[in-house]
PDB file of N, CA and C in Angstrom:
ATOM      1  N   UNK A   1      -1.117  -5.505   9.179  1.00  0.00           N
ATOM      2  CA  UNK A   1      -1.256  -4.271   8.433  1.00  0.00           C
ATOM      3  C   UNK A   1      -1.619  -4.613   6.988  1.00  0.00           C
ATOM      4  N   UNK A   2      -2.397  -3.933   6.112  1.00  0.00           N
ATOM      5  CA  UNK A   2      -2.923  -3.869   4.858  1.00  0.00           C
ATOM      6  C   UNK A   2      -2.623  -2.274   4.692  1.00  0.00           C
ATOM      7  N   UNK A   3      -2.079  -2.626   2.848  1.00  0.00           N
ATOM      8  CA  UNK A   3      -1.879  -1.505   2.521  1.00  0.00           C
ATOM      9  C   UNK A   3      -3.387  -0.705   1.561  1.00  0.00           C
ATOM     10  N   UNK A   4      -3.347   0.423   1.704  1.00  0.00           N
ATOM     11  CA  UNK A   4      -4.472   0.839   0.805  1.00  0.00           C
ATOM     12  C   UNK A   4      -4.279   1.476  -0.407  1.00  0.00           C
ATOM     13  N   UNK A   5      -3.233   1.047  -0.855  1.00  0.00           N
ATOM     14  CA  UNK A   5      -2.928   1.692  -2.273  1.00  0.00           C
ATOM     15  C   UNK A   5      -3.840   1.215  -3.601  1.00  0.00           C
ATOM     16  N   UNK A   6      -4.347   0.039  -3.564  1.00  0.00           N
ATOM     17  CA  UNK A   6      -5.098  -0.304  -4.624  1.00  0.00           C
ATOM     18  C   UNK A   6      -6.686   0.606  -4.238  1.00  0.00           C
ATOM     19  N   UNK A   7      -6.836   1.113  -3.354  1.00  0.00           N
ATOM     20  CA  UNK A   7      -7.956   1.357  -3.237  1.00  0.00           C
ATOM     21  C   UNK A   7      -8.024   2.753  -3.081  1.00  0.00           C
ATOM     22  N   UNK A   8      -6.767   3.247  -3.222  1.00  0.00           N
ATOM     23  CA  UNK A   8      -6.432   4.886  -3.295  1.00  0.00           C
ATOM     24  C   UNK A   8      -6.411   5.821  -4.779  1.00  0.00           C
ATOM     25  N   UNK A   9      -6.229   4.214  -5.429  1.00  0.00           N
ATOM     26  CA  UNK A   9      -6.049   4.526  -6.791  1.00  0.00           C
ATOM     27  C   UNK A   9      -7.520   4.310  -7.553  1.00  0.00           C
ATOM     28  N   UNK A  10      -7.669   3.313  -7.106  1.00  0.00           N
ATOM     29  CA  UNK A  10      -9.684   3.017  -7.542  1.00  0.00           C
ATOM     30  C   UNK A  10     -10.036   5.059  -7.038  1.00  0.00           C
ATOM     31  N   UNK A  11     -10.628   5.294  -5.873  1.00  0.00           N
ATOM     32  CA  UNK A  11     -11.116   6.196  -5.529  1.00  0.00           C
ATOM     33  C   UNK A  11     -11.026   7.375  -5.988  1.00  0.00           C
ATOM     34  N   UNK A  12      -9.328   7.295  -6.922  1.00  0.00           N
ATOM     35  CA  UNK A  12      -8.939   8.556  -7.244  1.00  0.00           C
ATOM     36  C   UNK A  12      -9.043   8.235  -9.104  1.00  0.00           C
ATOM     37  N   UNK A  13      -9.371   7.242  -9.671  1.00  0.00           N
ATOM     38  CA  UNK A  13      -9.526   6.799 -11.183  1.00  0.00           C
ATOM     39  C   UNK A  13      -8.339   7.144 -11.566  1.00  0.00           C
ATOM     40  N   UNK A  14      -7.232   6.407 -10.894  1.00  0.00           N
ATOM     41  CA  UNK A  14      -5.784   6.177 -11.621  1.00  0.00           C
ATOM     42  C   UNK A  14      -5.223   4.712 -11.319  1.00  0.00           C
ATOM     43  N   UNK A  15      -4.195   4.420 -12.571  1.00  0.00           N
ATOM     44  CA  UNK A  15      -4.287   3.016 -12.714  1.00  0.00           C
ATOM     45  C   UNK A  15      -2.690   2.582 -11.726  1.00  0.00           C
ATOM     46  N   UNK A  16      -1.841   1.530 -11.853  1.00  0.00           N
ATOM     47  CA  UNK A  16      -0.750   1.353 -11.767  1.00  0.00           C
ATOM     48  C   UNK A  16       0.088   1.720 -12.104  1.00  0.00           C
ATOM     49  N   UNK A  17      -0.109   1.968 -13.765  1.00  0.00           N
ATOM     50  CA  UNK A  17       1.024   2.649 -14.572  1.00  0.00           C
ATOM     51  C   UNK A  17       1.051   4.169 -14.035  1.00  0.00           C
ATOM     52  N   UNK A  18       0.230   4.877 -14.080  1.00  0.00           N
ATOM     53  CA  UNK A  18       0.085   6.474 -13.609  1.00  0.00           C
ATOM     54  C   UNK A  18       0.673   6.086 -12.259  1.00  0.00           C
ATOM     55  N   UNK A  19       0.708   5.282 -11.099  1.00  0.00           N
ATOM     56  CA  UNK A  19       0.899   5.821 -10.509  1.00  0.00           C
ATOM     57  C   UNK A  19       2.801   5.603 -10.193  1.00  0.00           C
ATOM     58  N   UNK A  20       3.120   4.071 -10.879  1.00  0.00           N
ATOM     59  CA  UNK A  20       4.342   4.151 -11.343  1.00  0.00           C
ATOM     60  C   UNK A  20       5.116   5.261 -11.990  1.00  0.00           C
ATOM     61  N   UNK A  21       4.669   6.244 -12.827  1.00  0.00           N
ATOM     62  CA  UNK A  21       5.029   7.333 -13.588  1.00  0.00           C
ATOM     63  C   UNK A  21       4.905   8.196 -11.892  1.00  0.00           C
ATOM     64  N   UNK A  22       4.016   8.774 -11.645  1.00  0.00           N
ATOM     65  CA  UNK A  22       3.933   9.674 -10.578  1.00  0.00           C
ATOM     66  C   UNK A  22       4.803   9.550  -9.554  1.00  0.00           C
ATOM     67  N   UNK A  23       5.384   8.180  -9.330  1.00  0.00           N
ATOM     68  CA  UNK A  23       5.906   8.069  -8.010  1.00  0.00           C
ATOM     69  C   UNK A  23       7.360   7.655  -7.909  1.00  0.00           C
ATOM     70  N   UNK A  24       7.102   7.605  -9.525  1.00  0.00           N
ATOM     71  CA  UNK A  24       8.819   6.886  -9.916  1.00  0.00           C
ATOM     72  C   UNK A  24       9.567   5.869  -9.353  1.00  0.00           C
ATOM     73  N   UNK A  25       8.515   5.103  -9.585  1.00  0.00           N
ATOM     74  CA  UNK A  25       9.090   3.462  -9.261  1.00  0.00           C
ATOM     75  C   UNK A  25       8.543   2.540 -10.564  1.00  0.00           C
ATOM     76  N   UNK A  26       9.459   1.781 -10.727  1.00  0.00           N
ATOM     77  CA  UNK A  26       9.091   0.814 -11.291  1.00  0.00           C
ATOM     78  C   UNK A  26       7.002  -0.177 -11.468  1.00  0.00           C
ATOM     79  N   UNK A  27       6.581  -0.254 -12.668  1.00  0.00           N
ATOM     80  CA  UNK A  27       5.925  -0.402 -13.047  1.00  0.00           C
ATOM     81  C   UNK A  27       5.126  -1.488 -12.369  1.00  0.00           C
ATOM     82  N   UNK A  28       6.578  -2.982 -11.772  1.00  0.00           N
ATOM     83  CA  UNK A  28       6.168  -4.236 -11.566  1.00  0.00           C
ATOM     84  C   UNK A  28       5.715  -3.694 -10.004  1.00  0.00           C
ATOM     85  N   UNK A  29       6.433  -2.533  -9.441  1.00  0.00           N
ATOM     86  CA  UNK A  29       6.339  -2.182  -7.645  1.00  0.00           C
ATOM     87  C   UNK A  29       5.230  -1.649  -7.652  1.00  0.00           C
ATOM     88  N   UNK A  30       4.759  -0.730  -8.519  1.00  0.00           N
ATOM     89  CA  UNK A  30       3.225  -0.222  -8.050  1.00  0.00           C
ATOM     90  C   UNK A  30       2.245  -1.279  -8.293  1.00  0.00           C
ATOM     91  N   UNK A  31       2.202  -2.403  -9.036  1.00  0.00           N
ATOM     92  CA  UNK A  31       1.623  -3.135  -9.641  1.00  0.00           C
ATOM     93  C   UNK A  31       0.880  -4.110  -7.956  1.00  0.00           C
ATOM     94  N   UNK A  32       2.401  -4.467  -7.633  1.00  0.00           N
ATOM     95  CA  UNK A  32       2.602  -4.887  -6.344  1.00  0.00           C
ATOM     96  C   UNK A  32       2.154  -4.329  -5.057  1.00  0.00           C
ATOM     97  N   UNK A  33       2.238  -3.506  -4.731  1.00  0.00           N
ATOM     98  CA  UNK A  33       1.735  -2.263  -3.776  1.00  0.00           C
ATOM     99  C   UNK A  33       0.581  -2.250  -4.202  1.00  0.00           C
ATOM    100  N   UNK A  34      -0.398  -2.426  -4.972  1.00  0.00           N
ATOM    101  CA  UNK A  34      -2.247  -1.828  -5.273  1.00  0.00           C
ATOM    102  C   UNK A  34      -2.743  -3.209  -5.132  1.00  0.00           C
ATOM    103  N   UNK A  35      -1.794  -4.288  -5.111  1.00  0.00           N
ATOM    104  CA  UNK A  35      -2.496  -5.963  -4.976  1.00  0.00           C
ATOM    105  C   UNK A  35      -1.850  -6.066  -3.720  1.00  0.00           C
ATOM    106  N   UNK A  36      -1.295  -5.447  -2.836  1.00  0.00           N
ATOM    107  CA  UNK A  36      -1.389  -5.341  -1.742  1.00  0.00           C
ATOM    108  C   UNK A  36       0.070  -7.336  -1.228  1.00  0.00           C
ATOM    109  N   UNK A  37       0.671  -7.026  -2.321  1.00  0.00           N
ATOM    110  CA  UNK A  37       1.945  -8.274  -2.341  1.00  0.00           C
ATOM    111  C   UNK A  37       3.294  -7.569  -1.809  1.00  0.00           C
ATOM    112  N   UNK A  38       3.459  -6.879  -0.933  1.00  0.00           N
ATOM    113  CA  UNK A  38       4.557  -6.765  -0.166  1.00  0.00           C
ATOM    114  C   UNK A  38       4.876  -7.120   1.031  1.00  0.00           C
ATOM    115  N   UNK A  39       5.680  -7.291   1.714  1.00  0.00           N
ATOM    116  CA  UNK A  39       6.074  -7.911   3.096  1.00  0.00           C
ATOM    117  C   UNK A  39       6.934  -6.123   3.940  1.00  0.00           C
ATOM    118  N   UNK A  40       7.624  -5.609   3.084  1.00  0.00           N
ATOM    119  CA  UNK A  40       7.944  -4.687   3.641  1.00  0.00           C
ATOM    120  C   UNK A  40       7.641  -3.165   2.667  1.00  0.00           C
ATOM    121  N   UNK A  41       7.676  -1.971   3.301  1.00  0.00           N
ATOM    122  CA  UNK A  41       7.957  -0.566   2.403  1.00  0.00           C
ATOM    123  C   UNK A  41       9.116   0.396   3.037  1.00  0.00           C
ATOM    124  N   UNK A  42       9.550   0.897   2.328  1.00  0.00           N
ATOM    125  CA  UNK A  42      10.640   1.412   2.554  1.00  0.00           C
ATOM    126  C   UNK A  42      10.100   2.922   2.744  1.00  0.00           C
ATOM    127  N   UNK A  43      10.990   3.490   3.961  1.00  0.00           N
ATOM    128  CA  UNK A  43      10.236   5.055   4.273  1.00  0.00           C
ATOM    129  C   UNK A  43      10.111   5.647   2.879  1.00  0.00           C
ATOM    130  N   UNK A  44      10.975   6.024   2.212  1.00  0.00           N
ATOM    131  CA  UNK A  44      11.353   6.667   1.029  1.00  0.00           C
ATOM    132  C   UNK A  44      10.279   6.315  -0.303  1.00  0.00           C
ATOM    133  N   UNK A  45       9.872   5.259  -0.008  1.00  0.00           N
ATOM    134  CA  UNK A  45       8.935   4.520  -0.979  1.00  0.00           C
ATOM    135  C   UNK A  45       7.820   4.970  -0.360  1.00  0.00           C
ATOM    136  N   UNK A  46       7.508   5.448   0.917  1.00  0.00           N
ATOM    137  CA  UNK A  46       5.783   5.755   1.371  1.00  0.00           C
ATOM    138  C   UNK A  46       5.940   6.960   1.187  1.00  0.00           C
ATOM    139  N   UNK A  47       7.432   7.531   1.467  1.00  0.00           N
ATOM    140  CA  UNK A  47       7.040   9.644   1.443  1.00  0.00           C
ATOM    141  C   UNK A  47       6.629   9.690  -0.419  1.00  0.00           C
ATOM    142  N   UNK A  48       6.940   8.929  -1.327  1.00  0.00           N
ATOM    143  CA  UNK A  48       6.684   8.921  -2.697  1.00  0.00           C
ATOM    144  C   UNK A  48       5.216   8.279  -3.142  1.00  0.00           C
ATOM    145  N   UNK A  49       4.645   7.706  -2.455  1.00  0.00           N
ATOM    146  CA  UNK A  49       3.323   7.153  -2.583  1.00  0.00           C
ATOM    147  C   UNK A  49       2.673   8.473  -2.274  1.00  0.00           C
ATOM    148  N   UNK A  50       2.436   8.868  -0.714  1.00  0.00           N
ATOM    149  CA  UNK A  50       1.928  10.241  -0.397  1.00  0.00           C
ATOM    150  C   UNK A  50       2.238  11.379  -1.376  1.00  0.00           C
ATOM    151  N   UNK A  51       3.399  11.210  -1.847  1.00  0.00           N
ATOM    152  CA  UNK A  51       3.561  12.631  -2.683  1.00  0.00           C
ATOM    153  C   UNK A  51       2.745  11.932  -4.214  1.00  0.00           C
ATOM    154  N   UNK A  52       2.460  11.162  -4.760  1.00  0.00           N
ATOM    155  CA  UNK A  52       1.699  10.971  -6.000  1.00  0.00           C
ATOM    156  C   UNK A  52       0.445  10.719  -5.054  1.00  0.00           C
ATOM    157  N   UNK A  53       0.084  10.382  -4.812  1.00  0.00           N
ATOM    158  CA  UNK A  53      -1.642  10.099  -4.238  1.00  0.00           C
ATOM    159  C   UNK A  53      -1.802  11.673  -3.355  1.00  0.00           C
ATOM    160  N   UNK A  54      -1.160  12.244  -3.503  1.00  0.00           N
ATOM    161  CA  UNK A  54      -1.697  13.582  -2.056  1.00  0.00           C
ATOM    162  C   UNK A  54      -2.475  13.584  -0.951  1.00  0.00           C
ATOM    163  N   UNK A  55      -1.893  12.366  -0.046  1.00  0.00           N
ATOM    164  CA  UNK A  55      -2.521  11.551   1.090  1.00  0.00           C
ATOM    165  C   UNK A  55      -1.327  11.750   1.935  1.00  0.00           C
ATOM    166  N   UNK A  56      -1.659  11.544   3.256  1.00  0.00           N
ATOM    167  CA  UNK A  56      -0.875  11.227   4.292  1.00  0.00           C
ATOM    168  C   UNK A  56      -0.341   9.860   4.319  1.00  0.00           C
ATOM    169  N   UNK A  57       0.948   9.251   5.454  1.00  0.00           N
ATOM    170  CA  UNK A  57       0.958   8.159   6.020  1.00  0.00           C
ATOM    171  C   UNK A  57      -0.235   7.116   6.279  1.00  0.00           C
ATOM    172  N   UNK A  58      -1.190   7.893   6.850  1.00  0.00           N
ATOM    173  CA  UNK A  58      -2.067   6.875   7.591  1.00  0.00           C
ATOM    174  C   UNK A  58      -3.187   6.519   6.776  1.00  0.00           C
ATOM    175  N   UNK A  59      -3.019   7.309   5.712  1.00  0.00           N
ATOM    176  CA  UNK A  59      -4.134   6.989   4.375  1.00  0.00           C
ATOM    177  C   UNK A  59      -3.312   5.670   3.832  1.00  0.00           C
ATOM    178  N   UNK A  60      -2.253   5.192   3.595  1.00  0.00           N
ATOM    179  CA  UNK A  60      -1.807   3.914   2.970  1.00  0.00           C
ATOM    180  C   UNK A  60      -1.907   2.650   3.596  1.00  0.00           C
ATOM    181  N   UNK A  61      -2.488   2.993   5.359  1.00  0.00           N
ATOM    182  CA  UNK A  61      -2.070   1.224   6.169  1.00  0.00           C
ATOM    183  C   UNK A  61      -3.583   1.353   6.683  1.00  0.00           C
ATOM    184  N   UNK A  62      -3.840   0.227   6.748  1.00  0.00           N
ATOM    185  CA  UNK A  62      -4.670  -0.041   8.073  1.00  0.00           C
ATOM    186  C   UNK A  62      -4.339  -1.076   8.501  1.00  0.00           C
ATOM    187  N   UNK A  63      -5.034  -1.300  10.023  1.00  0.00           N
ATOM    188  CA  UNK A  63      -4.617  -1.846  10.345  1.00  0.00           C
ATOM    189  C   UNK A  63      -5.883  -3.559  10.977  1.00  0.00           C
ATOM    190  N   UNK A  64      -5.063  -4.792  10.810  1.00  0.00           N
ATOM    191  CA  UNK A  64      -6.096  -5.752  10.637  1.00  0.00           C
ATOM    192  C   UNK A  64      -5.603  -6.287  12.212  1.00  0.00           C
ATOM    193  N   UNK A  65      -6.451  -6.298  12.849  1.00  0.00           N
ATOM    194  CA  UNK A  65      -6.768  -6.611  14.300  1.00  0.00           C
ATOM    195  C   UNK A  65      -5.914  -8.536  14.230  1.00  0.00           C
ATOM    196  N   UNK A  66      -5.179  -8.236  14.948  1.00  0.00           N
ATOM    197  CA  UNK A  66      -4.387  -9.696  15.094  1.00  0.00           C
ATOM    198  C   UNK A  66      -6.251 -11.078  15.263  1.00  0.00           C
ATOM    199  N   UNK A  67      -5.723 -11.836  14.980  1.00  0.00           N
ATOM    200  CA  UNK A  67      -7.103 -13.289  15.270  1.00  0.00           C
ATOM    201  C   UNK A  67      -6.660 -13.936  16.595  1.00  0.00           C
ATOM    202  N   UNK A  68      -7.752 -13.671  17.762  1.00  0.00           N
ATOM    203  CA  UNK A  68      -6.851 -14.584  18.639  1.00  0.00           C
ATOM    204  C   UNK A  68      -6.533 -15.788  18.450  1.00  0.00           C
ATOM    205  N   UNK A  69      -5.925 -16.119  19.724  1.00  0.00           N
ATOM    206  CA  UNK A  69      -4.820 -17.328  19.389  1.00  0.00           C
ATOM    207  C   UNK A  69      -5.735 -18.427  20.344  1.00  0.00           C
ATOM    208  N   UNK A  70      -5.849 -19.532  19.363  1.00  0.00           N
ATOM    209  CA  UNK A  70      -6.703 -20.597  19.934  1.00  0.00           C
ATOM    210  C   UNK A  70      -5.876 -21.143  21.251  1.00  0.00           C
ATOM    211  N   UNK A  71      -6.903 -21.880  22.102  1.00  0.00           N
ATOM    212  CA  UNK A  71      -6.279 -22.112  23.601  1.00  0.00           C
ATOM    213  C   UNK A  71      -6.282 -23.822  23.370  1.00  0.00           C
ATOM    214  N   UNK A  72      -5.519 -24.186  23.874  1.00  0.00           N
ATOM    215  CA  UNK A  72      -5.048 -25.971  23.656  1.00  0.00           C
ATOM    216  C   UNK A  72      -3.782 -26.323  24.334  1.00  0.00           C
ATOM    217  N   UNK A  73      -3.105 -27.524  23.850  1.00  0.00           N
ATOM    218  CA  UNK A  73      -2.327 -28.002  24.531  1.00  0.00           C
ATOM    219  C   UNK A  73      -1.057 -27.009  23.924  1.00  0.00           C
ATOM    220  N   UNK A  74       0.162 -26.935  24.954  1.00  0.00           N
ATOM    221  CA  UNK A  74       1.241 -25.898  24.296  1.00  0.00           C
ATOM    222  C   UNK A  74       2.509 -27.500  24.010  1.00  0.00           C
TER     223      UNK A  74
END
């Protein structure tokens, strides 16, 4: 999964800080979230992304097709 927040914010000409202010998180977390450096999101943290970006769920992920898995000795 890839998040699309850096590219929600390009599209919409708002920066990190705006969207830190909008979403009321911390400055260093949106910073993080638009460079796409998280391992997890917290529900509560995506219903607050959607509510500052005025996007759905499925506007923040996509999704990156697993690479198959090379065949060799196990």
């Amino acid at each position: 999964m890839r998040l699309r927040v850096g590219k929600l914010l390009r599209e919409r000409g708002q920066t990190t800080y705006w969207l830190a202010k909008a979403a009321g998180i911390p400055a260093t977390t949106a910073y993080r979230l638009a460079r796409g450096n998280v391992k997890r999101v917290d529900v509560r943290l995506v219903d607050r992304l959607c509510a500052a970006l005025d996007c759905q769920v499925a506007d923040l992920f996509e999704r990156i097709p697993d690479r198959p898995h090379k065949r060799g000795k196990h």
